[in-house]
Protein backbone atom coordinates (compact mmCIF):
# COMPACT_ATOMS: atom_id res chain seq x y z
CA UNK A 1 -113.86 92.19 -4.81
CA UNK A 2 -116.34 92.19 -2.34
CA UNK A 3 -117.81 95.02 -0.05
CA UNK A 4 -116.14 93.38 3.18
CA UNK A 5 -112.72 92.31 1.71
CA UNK A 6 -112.15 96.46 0.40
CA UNK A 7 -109.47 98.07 2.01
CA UNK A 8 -111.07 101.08 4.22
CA UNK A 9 -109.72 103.97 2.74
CA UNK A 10 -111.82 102.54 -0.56
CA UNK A 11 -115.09 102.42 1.68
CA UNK A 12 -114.29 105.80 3.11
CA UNK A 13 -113.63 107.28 -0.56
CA UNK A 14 -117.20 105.20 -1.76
CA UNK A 15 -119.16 107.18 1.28
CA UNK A 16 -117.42 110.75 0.24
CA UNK A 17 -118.40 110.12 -3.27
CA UNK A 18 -122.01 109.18 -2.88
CA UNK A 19 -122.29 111.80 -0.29
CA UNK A 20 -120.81 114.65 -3.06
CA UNK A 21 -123.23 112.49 -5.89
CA UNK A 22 -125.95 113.28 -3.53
CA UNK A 23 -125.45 116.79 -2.75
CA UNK A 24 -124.88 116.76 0.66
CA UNK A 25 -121.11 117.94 -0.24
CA UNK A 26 -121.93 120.47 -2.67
CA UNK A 27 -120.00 121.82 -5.53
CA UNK A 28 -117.55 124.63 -4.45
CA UNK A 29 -117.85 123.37 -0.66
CA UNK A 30 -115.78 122.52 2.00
CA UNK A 31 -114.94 118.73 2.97
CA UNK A 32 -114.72 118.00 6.47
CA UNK A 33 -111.47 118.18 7.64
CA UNK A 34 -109.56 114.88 7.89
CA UNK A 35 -109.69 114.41 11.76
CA UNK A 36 -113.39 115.90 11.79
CA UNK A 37 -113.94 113.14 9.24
CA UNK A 38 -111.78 110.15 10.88
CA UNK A 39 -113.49 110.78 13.92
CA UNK A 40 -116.91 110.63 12.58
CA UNK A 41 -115.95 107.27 10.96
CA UNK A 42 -113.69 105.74 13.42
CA UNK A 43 -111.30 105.76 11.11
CA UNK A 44 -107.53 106.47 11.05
CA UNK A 45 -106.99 110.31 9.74
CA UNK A 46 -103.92 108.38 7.52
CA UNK A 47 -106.72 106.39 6.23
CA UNK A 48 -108.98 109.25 5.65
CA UNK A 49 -106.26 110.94 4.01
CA UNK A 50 -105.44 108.52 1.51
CA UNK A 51 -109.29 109.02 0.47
CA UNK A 52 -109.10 112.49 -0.11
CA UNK A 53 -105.84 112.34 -1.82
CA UNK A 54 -107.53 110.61 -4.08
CA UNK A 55 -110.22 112.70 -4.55
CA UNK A 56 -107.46 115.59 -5.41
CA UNK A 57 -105.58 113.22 -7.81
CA UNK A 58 -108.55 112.49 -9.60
CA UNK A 59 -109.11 116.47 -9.65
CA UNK A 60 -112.70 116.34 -7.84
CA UNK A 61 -111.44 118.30 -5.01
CA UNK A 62 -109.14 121.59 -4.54
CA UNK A 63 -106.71 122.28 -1.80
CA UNK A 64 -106.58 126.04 0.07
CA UNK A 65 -103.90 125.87 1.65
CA UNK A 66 -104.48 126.29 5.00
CA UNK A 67 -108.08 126.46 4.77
CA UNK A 68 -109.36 122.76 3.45
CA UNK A 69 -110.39 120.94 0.34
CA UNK A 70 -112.94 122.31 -1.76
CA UNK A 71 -115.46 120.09 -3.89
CA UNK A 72 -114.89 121.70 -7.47
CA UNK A 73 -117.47 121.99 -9.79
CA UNK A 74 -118.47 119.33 -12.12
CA UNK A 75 -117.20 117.07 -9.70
CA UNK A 76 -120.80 115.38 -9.06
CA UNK A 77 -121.33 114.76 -12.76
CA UNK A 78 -118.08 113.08 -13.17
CA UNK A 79 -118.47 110.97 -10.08
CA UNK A 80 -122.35 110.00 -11.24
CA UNK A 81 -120.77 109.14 -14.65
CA UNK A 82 -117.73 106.89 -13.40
CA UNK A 83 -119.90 105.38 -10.84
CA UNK A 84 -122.30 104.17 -13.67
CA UNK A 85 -119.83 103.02 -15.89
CA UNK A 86 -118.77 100.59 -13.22
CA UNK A 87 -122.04 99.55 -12.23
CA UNK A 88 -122.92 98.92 -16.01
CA UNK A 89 -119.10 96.80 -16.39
CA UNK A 90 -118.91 94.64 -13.17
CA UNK A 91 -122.11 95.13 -11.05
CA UNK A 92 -125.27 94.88 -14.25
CA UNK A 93 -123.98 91.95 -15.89
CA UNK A 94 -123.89 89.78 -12.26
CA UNK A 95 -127.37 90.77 -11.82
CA UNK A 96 -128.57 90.31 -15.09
CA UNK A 97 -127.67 86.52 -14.78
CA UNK A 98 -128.76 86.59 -11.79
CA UNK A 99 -132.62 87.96 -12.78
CA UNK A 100 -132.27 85.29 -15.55
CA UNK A 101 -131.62 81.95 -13.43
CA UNK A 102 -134.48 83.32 -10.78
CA UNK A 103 -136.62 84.02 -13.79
CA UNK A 104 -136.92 87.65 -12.94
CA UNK A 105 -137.99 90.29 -15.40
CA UNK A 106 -137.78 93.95 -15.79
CA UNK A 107 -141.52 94.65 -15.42
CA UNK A 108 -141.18 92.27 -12.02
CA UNK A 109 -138.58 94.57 -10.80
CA UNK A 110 -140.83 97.77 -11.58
CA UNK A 111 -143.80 97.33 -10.14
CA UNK A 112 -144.51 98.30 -6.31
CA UNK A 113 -144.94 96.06 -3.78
């Protein structure tokens, strides 16, 4: 599926999880609130919700009630470690063939230009 076609709560859930990957949510943290987030996005806060439910069905996030979700430890690892097993299964091998028909090899893609 490509990037475009992705329904938005997807994209919204792919920029929360590279942002938590990164460290810019850190472990034990609060998420921005749903309407502090939709806002930022321009997104729906139904939208954004759906995201974060997500997050907390997956366990990478904790509600308090009343006070927010919580980014609970060990969550960047897992996220790092899922997001590389789909790289390696549907992203690497379209490459791969890719760097093959063009004649590209790993050395090429290496060195700084």
């Amino acid at each position: 599926m490509s990037q475009a076609s992705r329904p938005v709560y997807l994209k919204l859930r792919d920029m929360i999880a590279a942002a938590i990957i990164e460290g810019r949510y850190k472990e034990g943290e609060m998420l921005p609130s749903v309407r502090v987030f939709a806002a930022e996005q321009g997104a729906n806060p139904l939208t954004v919700a759906k995201a974060y439910q997500q997050f907390q069905d997956d366990g990478l996030v904790e509600v308090q009630r009343g006070v927010g979700m919580f980014v609970v430890p060990g969550a960047a690892a897992k996220l790092r470690q899922a997001e590389r097993a789909a790289f390696l299964d549907s992203e690497w091998p379209e490459i791969r063939l890719k760097m093959e028909r063009l004649g590209i090899g790993a050395s090429e893609l290496l060195r700084e230009r």
